[in-house]
Protein backbone atom coordinates (compact mmCIF):
# COMPACT_ATOMS: atom_id res chain seq x y z
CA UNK A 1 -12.03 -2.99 -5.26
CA UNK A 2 -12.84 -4.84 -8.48
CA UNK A 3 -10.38 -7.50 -9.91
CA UNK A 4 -8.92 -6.02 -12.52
CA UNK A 5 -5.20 -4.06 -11.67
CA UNK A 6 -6.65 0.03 -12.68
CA UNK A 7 -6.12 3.42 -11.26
CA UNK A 8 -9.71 4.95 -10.77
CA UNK A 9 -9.27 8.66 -9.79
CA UNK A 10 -11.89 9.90 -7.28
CA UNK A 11 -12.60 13.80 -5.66
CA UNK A 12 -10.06 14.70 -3.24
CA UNK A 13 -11.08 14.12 0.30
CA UNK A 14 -11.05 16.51 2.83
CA UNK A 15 -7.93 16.45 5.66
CA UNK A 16 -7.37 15.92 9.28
CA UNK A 17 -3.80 15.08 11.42
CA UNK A 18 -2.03 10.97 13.46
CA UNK A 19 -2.39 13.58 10.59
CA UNK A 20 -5.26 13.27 8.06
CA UNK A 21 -5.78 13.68 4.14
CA UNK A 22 -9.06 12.68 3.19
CA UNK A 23 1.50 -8.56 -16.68
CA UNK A 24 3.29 -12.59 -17.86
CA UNK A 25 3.96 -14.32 -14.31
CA UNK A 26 7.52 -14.54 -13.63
CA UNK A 27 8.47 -17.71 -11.91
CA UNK A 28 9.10 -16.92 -8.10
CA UNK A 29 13.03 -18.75 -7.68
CA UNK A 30 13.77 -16.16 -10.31
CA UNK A 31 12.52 -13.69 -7.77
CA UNK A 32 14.45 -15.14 -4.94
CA UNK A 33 17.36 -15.30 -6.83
CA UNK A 34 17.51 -11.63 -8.00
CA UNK A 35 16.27 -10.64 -4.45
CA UNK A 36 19.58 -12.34 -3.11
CA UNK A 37 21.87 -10.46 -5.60
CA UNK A 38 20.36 -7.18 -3.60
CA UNK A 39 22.25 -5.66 -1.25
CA UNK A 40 22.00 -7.56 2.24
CA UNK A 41 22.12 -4.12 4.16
CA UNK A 42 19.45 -2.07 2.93
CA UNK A 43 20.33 1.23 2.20
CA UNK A 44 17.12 3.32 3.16
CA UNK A 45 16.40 5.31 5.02
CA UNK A 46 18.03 8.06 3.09
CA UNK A 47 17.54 11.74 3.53
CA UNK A 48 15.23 12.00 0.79
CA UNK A 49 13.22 8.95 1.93
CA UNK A 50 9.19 8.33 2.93
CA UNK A 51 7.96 5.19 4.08
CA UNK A 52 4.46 4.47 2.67
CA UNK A 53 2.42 1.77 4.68
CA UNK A 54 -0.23 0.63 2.06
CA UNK A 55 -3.78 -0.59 3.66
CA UNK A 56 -2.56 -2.60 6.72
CA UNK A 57 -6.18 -2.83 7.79
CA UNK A 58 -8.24 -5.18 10.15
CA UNK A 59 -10.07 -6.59 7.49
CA UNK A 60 -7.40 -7.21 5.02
CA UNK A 61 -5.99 -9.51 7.87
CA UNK A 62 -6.60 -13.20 7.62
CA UNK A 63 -10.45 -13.38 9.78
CA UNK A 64 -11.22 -9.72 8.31
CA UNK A 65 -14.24 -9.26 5.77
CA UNK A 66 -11.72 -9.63 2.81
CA UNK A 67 -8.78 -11.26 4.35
CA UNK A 68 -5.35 -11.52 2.76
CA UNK A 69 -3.94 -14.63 3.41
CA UNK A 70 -0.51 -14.33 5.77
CA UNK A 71 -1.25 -10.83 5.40
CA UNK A 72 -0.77 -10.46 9.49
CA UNK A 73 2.70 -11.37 8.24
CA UNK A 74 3.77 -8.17 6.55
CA UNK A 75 3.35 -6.16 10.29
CA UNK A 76 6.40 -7.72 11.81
CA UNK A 77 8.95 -6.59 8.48
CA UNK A 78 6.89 -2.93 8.18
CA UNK A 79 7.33 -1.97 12.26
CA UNK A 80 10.92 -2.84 12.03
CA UNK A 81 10.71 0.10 8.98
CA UNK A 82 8.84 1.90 10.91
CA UNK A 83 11.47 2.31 13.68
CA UNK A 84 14.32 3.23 11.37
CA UNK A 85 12.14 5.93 9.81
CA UNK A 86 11.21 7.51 12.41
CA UNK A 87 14.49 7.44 14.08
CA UNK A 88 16.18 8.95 11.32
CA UNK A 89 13.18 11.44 11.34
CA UNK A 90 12.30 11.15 7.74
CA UNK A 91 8.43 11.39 6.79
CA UNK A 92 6.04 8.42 7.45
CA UNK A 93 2.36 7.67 5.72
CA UNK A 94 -0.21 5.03 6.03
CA UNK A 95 -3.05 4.55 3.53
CA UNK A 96 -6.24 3.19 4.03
CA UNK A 97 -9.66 1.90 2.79
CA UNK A 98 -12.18 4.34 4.25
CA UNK A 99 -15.46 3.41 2.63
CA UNK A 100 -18.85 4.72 3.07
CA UNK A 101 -21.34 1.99 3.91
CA UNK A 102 -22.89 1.81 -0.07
CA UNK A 103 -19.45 1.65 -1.73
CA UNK A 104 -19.92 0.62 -5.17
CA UNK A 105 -17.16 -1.69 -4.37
CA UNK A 106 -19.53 -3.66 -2.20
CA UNK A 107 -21.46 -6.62 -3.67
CA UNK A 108 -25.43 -5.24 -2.57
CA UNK A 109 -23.49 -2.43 -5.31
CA UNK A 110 -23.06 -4.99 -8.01
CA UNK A 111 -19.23 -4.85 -7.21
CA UNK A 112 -17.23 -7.92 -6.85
CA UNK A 113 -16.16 -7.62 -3.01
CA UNK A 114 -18.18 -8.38 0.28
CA UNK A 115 -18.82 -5.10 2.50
CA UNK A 116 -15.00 -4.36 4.37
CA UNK A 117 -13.12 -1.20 5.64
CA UNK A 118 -16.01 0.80 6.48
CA UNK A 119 -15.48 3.87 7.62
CA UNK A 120 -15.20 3.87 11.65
CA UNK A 121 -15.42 0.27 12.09
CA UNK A 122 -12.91 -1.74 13.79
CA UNK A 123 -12.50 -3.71 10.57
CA UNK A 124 -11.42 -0.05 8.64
CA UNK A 125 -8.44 0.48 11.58
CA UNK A 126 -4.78 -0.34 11.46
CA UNK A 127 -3.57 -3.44 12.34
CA UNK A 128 -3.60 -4.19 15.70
CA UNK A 129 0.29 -4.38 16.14
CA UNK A 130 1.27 -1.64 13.08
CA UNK A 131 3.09 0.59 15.48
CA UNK A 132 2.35 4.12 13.66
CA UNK A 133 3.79 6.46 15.38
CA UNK A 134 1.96 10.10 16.13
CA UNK A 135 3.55 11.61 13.63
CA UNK A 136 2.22 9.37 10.90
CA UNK A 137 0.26 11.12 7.78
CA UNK A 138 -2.81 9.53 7.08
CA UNK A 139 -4.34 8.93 3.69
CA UNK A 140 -7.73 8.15 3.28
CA UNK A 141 -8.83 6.85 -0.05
CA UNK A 142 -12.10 5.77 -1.49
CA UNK A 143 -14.22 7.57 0.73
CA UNK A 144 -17.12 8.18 -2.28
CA UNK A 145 -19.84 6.04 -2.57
CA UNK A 146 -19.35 6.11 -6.62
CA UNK A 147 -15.74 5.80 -7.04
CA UNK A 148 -13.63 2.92 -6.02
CA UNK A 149 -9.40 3.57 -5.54
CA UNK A 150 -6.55 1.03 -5.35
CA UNK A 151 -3.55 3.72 -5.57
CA UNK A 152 -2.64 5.59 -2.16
CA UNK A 153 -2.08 8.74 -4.88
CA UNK A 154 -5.63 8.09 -6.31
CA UNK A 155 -7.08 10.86 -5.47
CA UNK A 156 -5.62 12.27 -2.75
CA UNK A 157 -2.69 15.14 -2.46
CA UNK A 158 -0.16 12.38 -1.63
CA UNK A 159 1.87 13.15 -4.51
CA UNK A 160 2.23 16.80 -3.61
CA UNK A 161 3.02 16.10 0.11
CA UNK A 162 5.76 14.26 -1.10
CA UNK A 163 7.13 16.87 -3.31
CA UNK A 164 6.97 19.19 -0.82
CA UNK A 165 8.52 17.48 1.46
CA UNK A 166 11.56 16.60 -0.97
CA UNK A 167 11.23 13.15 -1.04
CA UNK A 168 12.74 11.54 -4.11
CA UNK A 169 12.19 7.75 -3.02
CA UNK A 170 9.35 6.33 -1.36
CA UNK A 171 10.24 2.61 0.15
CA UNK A 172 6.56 1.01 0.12
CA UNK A 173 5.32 -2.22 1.83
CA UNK A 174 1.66 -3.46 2.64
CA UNK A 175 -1.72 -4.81 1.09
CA UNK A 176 -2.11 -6.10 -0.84
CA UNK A 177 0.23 -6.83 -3.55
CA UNK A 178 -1.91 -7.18 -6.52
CA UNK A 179 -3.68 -4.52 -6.15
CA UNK A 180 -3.64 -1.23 -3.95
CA UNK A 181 0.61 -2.28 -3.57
CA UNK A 182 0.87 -2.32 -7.25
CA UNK A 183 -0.98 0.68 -8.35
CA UNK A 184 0.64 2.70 -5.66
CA UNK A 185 4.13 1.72 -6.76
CA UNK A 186 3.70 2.76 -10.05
CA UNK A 187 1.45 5.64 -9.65
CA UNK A 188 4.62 6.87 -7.29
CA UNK A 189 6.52 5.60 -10.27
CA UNK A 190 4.86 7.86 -12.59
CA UNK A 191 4.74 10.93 -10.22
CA UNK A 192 8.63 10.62 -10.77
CA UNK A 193 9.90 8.77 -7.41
CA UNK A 194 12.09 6.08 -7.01
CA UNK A 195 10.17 3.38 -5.44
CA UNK A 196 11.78 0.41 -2.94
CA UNK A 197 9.46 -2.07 -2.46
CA UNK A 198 9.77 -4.26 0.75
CA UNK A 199 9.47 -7.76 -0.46
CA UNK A 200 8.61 -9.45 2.90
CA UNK A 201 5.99 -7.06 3.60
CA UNK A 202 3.94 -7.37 0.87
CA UNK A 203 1.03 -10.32 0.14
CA UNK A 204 -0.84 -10.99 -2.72
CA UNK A 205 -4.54 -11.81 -3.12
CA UNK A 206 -4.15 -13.95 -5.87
CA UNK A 207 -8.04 -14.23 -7.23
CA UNK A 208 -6.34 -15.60 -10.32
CA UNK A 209 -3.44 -17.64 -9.78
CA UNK A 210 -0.07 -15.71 -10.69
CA UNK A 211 -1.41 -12.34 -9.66
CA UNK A 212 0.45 -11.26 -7.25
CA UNK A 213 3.77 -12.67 -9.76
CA UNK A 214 1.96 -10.83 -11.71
CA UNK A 215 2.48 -7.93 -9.91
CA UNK A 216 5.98 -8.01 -8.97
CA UNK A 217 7.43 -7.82 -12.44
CA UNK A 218 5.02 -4.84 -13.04
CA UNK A 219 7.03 -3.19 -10.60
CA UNK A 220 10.19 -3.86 -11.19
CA UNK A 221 9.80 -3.78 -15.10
CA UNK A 222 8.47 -0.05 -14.16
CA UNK A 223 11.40 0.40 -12.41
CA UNK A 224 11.22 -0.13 -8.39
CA UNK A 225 13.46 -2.50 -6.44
CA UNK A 226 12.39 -5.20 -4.71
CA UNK A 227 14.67 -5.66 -1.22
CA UNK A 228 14.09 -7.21 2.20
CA UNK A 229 12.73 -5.30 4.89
């Protein structure tokens, strides 16, 4: 994943089914502050409702090959999601890093990150405690040697799926924020769904400082909400 917040598009993948488809910083009290004017009770999930679990991988996990710092803090905030989605039956999906060995991402491709989230290794699986349930869609992304993808809908069908499904929000949490949870939110943003993003269950990278503040008012000036999980 180079450093620079892009969409790259890549070939669809192929599918399998838990199921299977293969930026001026804004100060961060000004965050908390409109984050406490939210409502306390969230009010998701509605009937037209997905959850979208964004790249809650072994290696993006502080001691993984790229390691998001506190990023084994977003697990706690995104299974207590996961339970209300799935008892209110409405459509969960989990994206992931699923790279070939010679990514170009990687740095023996002249890319800017070390080797992580290979495909098969233990370092490309969910998070240990991410409690996905069975019925969990997952969507593979970046699974070309030549093209590299930040966005869950980069790519992939995810889009569709949703339409089809008649979602009209998606509520989005994950890692990490500067990068694959920004370009997901507004790629969703652009496919024309309202987008709730769960602001203790997202962490930022932050290669330059203010990126992942960065980030935030991207979203929200594109026009998701920020709430608490």
């Amino acid at each position: 994943m180079p450093p620079e917040m892009q969409n790259i598009s890549l070939a669809p993948p192929s599918g399998r089914r838990l199921t299977e488809i293969n930026m001026a910083p804004r100060p961060l009290h000004t965050i908390d502050a409109d984050m406490a004017n939210e409502n306390s009770m969230p009010a998701w999930p509605g009937a037209r409702d997905a959850l979208l679990v964004v790249d809650v991988q072994e290696d993006f996990l502080p001691g993984g090959a790229l390691g998001v710092a506190r990023g084994d803090e977003v697990v706690a905030p995104l299974n207590a999601a996961l339970r209300a989605f799935e008892r209110a039956g409405r459509p969960i999906y989990a994206s992931r890093d699923w790279h070939p060995a010679n990514h170009c991402s990687f740095k023996a491709r002249g890319g800017p990150w070390p080797p992580h989230c290979v495909a098969g290794t233990p370092g490309a699986g969910f998070a240990a405690g991410l409690a996905l349930p069975a019925s969990a869609v997952v969507v593979s992304k970046a699974t070309t040697p030549e093209a590299d993808a930040y966005s869950a809908f980069g790519g992939t069908d995810l889009a569709v799926w949703l339409h089809q499904a008649g979602v009209r929000r998606v509520v989005v949490g994950g890692l990490a924020t500067d990068y694959c949870v920004v370009n997901t939110v507004l790629d969703a943003r652009a496919a024309g769904f309202e987008v709730v993003v769960l602001a203790d269950a997202i962490r930022a990278v932050d290669v330059q400082p203010g990126d992942g503040a960065r980030a935030l008012d991207a979203m929200r000036k594109a026009g998701a909400r920020l709430e608490p999980a």
